[in-house]
PDB file of N, CA and C in Angstrom:
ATOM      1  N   UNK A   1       0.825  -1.188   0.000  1.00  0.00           N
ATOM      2  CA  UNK A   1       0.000   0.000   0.000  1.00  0.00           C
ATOM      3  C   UNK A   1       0.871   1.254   0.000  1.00  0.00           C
ATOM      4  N   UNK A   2       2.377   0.826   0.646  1.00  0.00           N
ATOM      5  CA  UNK A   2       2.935   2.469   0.098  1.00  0.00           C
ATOM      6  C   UNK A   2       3.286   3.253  -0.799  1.00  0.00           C
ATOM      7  N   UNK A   3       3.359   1.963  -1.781  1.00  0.00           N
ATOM      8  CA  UNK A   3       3.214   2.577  -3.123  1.00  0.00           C
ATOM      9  C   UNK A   3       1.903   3.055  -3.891  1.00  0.00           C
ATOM     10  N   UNK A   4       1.061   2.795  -3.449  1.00  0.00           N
ATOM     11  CA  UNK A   4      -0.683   3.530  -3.722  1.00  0.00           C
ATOM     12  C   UNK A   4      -0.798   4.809  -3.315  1.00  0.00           C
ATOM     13  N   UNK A   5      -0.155   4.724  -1.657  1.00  0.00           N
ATOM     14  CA  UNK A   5      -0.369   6.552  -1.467  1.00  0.00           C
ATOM     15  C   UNK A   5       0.263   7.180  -1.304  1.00  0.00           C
ATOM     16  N   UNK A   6       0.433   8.466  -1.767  1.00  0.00           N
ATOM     17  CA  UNK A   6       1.823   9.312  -1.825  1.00  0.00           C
ATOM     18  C   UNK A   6       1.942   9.768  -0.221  1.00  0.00           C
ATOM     19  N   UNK A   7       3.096   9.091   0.499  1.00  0.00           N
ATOM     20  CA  UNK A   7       2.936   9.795   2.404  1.00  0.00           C
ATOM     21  C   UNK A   7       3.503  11.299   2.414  1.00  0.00           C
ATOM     22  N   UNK A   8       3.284  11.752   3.408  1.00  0.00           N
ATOM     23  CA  UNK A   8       3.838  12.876   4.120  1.00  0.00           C
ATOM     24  C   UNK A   8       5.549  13.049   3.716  1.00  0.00           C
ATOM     25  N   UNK A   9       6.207  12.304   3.999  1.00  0.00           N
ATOM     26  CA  UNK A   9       7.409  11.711   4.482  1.00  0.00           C
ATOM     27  C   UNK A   9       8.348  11.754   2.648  1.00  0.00           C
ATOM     28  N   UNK A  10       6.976  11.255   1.202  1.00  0.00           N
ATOM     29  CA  UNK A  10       8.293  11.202   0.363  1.00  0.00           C
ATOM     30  C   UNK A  10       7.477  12.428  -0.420  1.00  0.00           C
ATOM     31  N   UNK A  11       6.529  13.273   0.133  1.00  0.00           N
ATOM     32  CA  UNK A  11       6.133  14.513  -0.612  1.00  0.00           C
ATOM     33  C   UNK A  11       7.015  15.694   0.495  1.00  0.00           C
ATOM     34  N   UNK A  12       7.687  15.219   1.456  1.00  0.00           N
ATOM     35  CA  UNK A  12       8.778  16.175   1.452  1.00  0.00           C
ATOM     36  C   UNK A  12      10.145  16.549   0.670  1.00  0.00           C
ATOM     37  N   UNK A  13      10.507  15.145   0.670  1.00  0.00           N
ATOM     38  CA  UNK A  13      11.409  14.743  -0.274  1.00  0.00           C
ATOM     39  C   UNK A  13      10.845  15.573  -2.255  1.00  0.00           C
ATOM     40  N   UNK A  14       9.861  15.527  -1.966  1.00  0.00           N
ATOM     41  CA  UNK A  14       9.332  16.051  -3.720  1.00  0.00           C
ATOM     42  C   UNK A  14       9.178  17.728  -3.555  1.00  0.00           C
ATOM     43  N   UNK A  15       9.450  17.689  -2.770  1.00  0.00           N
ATOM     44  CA  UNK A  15       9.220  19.964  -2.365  1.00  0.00           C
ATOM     45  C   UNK A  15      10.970  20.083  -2.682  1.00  0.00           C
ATOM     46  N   UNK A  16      11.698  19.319  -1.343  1.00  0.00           N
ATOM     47  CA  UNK A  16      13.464  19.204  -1.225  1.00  0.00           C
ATOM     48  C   UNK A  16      13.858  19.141  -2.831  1.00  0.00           C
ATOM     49  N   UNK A  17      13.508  17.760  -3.593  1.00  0.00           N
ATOM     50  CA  UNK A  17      13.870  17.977  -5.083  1.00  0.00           C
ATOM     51  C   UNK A  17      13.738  19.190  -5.794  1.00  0.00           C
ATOM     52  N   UNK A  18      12.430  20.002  -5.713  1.00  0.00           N
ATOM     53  CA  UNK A  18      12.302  20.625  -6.501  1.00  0.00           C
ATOM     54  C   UNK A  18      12.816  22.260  -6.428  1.00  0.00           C
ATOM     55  N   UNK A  19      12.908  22.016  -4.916  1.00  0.00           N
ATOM     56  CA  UNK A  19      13.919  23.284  -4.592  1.00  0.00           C
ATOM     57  C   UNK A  19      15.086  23.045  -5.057  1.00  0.00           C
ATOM     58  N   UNK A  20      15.743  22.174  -4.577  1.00  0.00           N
ATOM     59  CA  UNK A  20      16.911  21.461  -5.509  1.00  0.00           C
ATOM     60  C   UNK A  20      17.161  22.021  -6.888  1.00  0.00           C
ATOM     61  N   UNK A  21      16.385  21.355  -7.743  1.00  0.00           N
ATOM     62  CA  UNK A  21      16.438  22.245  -9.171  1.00  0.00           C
ATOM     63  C   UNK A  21      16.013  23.472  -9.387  1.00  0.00           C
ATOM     64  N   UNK A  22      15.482  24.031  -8.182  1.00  0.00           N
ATOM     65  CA  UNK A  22      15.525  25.826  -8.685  1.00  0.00           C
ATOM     66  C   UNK A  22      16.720  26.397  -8.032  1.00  0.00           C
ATOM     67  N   UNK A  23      17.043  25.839  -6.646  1.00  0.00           N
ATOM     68  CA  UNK A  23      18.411  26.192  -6.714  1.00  0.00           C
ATOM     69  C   UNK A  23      19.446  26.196  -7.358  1.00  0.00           C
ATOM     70  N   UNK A  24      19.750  24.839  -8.273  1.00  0.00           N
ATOM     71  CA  UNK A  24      20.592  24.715  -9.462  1.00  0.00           C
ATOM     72  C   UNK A  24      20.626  25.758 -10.854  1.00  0.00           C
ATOM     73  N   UNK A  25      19.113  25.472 -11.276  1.00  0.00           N
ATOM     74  CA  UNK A  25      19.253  26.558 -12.195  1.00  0.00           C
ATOM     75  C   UNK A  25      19.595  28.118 -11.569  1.00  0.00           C
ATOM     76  N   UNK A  26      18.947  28.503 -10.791  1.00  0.00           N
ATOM     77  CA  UNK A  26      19.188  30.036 -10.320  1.00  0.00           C
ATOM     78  C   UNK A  26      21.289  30.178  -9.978  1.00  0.00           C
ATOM     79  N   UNK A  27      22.098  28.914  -9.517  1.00  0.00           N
ATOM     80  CA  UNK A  27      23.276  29.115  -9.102  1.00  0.00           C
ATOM     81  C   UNK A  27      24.039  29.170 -10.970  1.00  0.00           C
ATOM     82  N   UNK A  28      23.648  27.864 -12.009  1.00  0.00           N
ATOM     83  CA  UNK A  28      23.807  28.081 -13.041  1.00  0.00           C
ATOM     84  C   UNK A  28      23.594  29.336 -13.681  1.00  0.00           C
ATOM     85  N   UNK A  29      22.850  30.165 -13.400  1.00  0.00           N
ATOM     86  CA  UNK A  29      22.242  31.511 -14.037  1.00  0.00           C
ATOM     87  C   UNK A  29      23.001  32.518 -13.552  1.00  0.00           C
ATOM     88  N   UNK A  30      23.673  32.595 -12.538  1.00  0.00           N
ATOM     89  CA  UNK A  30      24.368  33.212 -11.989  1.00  0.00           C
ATOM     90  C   UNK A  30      25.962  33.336 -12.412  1.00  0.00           C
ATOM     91  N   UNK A  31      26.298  31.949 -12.763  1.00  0.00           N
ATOM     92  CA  UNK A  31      27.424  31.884 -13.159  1.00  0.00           C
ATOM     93  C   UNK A  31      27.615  31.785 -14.509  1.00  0.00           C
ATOM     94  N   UNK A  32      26.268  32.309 -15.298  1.00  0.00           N
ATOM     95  CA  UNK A  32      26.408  31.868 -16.574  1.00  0.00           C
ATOM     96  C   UNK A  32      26.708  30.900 -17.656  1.00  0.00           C
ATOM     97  N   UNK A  33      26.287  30.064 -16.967  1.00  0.00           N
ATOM     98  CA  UNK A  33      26.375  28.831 -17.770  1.00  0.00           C
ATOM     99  C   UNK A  33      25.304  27.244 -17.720  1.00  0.00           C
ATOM    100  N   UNK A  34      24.066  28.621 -17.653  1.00  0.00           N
ATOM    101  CA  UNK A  34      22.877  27.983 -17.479  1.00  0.00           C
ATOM    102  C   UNK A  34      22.556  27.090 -19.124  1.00  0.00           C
ATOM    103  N   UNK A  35      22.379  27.381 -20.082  1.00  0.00           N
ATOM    104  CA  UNK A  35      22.806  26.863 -21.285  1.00  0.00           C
ATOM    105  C   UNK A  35      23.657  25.876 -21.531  1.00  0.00           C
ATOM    106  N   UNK A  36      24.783  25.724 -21.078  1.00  0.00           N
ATOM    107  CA  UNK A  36      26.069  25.000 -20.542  1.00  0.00           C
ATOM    108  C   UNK A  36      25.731  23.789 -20.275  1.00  0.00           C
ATOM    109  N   UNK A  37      24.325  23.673 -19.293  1.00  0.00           N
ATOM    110  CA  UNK A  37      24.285  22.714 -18.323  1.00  0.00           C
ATOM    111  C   UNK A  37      22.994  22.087 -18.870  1.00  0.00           C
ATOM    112  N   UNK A  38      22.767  22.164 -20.344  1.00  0.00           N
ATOM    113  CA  UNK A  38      21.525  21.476 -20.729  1.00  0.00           C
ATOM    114  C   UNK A  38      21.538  20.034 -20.200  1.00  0.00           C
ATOM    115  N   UNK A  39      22.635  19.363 -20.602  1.00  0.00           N
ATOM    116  CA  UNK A  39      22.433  17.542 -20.355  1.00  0.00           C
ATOM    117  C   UNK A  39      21.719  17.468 -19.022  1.00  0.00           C
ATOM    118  N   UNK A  40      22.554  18.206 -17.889  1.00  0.00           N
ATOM    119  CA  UNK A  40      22.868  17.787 -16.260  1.00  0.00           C
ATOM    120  C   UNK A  40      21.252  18.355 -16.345  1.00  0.00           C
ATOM    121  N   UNK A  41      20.261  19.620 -16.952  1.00  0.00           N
ATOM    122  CA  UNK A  41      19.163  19.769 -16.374  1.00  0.00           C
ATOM    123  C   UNK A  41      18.119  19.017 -17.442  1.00  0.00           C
ATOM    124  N   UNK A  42      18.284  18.216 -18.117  1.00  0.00           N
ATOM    125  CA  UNK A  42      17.357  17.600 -18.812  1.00  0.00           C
ATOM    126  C   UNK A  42      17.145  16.360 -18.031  1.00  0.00           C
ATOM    127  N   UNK A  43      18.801  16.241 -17.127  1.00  0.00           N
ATOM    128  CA  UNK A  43      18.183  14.532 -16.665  1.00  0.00           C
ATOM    129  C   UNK A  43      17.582  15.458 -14.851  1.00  0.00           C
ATOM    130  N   UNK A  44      17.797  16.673 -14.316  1.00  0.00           N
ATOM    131  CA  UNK A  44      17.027  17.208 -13.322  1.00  0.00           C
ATOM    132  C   UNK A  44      15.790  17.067 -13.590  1.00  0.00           C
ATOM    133  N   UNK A  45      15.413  17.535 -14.830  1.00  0.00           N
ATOM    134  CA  UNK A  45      13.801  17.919 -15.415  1.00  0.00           C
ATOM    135  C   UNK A  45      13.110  16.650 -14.720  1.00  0.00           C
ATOM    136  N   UNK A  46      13.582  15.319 -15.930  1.00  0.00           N
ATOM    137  CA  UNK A  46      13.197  14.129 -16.169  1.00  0.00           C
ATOM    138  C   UNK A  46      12.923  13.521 -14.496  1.00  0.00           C
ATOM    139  N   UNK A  47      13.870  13.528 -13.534  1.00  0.00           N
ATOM    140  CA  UNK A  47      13.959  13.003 -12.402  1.00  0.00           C
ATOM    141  C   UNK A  47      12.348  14.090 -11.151  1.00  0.00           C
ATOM    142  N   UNK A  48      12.807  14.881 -11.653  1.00  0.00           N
ATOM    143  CA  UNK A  48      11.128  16.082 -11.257  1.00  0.00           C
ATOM    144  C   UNK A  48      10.290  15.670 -11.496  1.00  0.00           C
ATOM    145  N   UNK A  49       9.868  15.137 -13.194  1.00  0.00           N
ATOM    146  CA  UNK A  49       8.818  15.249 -13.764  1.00  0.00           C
ATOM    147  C   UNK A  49       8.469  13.484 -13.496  1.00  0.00           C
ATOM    148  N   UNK A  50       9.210  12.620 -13.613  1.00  0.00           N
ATOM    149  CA  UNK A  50       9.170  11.753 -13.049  1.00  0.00           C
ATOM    150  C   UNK A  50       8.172  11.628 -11.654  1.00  0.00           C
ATOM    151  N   UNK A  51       8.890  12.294 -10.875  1.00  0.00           N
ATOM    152  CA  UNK A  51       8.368  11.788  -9.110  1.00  0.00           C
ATOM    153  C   UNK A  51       6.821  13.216  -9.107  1.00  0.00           C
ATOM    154  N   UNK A  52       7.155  13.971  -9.745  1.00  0.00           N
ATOM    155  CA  UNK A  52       5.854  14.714  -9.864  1.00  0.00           C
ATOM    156  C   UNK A  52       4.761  14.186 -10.417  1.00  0.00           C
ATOM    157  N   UNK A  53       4.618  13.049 -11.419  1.00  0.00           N
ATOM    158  CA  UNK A  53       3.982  12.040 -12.001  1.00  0.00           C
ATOM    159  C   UNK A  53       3.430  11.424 -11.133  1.00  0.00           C
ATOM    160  N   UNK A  54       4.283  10.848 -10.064  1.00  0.00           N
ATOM    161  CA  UNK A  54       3.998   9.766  -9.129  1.00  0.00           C
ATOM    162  C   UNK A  54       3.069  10.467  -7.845  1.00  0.00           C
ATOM    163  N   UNK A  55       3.322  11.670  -7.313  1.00  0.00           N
ATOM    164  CA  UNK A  55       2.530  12.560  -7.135  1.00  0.00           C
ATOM    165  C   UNK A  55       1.593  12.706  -6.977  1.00  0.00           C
ATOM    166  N   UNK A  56       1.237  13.010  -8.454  1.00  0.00           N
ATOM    167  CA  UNK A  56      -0.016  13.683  -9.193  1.00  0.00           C
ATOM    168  C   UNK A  56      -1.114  12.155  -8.961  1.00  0.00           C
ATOM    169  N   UNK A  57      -0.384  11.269  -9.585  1.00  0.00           N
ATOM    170  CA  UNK A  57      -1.417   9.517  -9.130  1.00  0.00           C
ATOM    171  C   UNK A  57      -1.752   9.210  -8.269  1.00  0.00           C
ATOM    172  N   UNK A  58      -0.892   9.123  -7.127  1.00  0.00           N
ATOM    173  CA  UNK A  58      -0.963   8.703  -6.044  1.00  0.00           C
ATOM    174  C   UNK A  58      -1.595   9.537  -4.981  1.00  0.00           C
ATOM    175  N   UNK A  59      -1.698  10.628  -5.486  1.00  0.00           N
ATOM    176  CA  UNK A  59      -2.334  11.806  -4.142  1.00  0.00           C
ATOM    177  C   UNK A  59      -3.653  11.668  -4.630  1.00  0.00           C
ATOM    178  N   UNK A  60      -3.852  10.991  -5.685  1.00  0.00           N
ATOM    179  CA  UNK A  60      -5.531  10.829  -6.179  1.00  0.00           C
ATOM    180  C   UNK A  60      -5.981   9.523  -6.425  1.00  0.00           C
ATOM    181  N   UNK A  61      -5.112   8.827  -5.400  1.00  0.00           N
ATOM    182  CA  UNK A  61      -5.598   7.271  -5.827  1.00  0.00           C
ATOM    183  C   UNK A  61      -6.441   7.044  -4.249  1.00  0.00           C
ATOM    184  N   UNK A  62      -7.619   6.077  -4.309  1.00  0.00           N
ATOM    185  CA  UNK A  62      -8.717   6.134  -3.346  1.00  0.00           C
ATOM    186  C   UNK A  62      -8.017   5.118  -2.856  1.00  0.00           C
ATOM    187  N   UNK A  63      -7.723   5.243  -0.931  1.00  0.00           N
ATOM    188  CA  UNK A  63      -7.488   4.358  -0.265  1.00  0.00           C
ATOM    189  C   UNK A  63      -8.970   3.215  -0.319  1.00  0.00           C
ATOM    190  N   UNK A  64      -9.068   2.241   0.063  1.00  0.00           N
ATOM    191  CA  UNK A  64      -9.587   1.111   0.316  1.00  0.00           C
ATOM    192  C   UNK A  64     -10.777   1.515   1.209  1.00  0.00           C
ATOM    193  N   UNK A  65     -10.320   2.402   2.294  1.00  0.00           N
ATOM    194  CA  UNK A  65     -12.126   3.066   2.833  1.00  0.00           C
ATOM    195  C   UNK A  65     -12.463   4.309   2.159  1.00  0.00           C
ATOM    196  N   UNK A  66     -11.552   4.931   1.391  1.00  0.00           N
ATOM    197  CA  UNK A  66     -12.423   6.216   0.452  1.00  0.00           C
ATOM    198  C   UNK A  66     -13.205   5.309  -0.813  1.00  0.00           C
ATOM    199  N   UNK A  67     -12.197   4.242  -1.226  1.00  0.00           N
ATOM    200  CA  UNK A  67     -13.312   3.636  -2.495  1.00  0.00           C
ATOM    201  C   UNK A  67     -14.636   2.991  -1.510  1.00  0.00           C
ATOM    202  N   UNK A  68     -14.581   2.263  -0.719  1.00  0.00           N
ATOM    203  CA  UNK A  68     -15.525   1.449  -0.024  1.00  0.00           C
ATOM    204  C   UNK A  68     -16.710   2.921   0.314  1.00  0.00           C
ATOM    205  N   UNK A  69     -16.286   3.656   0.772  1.00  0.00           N
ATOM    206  CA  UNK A  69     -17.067   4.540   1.178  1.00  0.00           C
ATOM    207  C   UNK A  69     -17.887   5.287  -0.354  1.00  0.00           C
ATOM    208  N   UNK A  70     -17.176   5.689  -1.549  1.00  0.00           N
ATOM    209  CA  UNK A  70     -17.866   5.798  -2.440  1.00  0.00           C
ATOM    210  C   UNK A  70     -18.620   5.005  -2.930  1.00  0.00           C
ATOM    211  N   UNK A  71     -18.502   3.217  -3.086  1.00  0.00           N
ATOM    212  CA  UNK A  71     -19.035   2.626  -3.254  1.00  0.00           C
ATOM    213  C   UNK A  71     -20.409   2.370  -2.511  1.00  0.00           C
ATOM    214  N   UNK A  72     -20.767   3.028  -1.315  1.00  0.00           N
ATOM    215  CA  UNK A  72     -21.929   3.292  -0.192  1.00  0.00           C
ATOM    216  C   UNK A  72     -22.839   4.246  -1.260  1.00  0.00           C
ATOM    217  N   UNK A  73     -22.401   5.223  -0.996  1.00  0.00           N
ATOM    218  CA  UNK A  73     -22.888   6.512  -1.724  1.00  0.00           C
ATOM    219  C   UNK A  73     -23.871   6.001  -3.184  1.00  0.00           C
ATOM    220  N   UNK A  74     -22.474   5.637  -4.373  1.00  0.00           N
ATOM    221  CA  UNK A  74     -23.240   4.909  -5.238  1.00  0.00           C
ATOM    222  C   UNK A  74     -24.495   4.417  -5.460  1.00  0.00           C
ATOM    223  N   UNK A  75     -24.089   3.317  -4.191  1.00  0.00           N
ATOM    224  CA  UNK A  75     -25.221   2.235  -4.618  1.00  0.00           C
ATOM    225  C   UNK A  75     -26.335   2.972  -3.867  1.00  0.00           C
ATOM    226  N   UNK A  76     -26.069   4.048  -2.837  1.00  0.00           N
ATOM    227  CA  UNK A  76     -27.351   4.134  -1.907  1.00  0.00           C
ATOM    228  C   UNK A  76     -27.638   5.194  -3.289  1.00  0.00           C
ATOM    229  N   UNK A  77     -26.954   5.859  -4.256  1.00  0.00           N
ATOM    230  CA  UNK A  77     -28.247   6.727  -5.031  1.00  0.00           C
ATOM    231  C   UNK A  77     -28.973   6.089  -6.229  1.00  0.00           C
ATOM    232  N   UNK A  78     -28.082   4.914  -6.191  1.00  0.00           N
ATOM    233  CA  UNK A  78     -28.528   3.701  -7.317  1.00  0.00           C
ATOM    234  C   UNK A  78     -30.112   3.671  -6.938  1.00  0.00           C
ATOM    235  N   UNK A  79     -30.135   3.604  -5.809  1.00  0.00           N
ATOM    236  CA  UNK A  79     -31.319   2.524  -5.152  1.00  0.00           C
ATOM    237  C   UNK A  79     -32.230   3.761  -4.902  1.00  0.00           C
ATOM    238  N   UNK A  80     -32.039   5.114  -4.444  1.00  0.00           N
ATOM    239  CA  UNK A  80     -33.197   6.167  -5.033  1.00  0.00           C
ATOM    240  C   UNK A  80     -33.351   6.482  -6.318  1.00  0.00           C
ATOM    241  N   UNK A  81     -33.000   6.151  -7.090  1.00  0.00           N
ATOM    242  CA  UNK A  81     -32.980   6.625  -8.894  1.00  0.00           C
ATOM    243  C   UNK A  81     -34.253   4.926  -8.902  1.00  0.00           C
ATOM    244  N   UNK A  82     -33.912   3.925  -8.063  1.00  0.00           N
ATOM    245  CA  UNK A  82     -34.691   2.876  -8.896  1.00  0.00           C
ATOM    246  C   UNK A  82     -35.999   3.375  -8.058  1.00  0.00           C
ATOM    247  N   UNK A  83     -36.007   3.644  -6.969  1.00  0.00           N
ATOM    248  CA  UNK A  83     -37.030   4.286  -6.068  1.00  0.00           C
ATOM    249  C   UNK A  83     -38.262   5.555  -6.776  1.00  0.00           C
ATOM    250  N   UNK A  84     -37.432   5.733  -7.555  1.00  0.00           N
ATOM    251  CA  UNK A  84     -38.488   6.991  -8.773  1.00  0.00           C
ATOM    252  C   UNK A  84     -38.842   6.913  -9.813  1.00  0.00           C
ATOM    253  N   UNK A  85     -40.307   6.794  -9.769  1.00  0.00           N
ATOM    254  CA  UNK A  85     -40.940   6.103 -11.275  1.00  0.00           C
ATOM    255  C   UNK A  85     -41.928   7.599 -11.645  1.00  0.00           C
ATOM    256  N   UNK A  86     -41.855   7.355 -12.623  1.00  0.00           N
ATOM    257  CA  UNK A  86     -42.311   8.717 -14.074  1.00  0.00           C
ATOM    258  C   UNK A  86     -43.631   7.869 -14.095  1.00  0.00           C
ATOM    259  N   UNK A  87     -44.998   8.724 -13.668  1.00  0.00           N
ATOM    260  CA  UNK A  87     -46.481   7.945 -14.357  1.00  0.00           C
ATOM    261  C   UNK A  87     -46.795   8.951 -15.776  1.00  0.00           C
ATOM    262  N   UNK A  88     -46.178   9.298 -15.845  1.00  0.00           N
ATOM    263  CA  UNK A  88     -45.992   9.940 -17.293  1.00  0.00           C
ATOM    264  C   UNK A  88     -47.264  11.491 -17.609  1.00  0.00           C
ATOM    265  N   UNK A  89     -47.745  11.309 -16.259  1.00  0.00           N
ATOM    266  CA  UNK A  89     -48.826  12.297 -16.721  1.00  0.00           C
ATOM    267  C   UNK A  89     -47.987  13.672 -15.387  1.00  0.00           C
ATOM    268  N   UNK A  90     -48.390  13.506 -14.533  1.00  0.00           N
ATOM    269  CA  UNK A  90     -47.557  14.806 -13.535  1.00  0.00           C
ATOM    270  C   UNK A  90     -46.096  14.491 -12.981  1.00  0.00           C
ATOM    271  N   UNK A  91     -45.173  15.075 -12.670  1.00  0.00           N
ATOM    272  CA  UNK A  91     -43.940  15.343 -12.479  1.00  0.00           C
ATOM    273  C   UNK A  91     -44.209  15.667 -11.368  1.00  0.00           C
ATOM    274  N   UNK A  92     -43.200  15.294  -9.728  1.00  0.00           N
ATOM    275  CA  UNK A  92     -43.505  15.462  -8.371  1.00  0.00           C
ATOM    276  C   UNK A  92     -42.377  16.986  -8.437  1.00  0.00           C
ATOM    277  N   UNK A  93     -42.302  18.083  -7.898  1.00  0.00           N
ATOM    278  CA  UNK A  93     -42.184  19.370  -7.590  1.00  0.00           C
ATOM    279  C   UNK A  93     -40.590  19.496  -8.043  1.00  0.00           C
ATOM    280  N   UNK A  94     -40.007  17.985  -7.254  1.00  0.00           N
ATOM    281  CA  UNK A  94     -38.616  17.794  -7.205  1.00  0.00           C
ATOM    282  C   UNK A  94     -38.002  17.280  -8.581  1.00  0.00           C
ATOM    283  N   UNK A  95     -39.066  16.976  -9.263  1.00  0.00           N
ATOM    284  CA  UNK A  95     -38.393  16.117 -10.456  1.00  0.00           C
ATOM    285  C   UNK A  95     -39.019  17.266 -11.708  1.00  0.00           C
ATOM    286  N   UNK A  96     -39.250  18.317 -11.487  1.00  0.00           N
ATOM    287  CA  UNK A  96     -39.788  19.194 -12.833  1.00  0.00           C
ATOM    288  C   UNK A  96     -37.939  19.762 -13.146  1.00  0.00           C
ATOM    289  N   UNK A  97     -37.292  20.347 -14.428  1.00  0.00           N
ATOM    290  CA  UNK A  97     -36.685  20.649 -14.850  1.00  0.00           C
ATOM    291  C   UNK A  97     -37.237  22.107 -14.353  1.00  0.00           C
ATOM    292  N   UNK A  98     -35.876  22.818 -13.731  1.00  0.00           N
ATOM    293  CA  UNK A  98     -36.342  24.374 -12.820  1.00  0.00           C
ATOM    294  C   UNK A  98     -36.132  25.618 -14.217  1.00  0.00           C
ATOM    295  N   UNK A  99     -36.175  24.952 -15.488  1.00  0.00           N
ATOM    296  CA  UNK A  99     -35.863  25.990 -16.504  1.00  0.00           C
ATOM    297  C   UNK A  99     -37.366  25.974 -17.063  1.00  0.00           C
ATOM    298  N   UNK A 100     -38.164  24.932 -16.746  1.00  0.00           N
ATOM    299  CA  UNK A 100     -39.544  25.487 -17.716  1.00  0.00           C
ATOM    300  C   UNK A 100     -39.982  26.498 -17.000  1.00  0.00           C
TER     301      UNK A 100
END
């Protein structure tokens, strides 16, 4: 499971990286030879964009009681949608479209 959710602990580590590479470029920029250093910041980029990937998934992947718990929700509106039947002649107050 620690690879499902992104912890506390390696989204510090992903702030540390990314200061990391703004520190680099800003010390490169300084010394002019930010250009210079394409290779060394293409494989920075890649190693960023990488764990920022992992990130982006994992900070949005549903633990086991957030899915279980959506799966509640679901089915409980499943089961009012089957709960509401159309007699085709009047519409109950709640079910009129609020644009006519």
């Amino acid at each position: 499971m620690s690879e499902e959710v992104y912890g506390p602990e390696r989204a510090q580590r992903l702030v540390a990286l990314l200061r990391a590479l703004a520190d680099r470029i800003q010390e490169l920029d300084r010394t002019g030879r930010l250009l210079d250093a394409a290779p060394e910041l293409q494989k920075l980029f890649g190693n960023a964009r990488s764990e920022l990937f992992h990130y982006e998934v994992r900070s949005t992947y549903d633990t086991p009681e957030v899915a279980e718990s959506r799966r509640i929700v679901e089915d409980a509106q499943q089961r009012l949608d089957e709960l509401r039947f159309d007699d085709g002649d009047e519409e109950e107050p709640w079910q009129r479209d609020p644009e006519d």
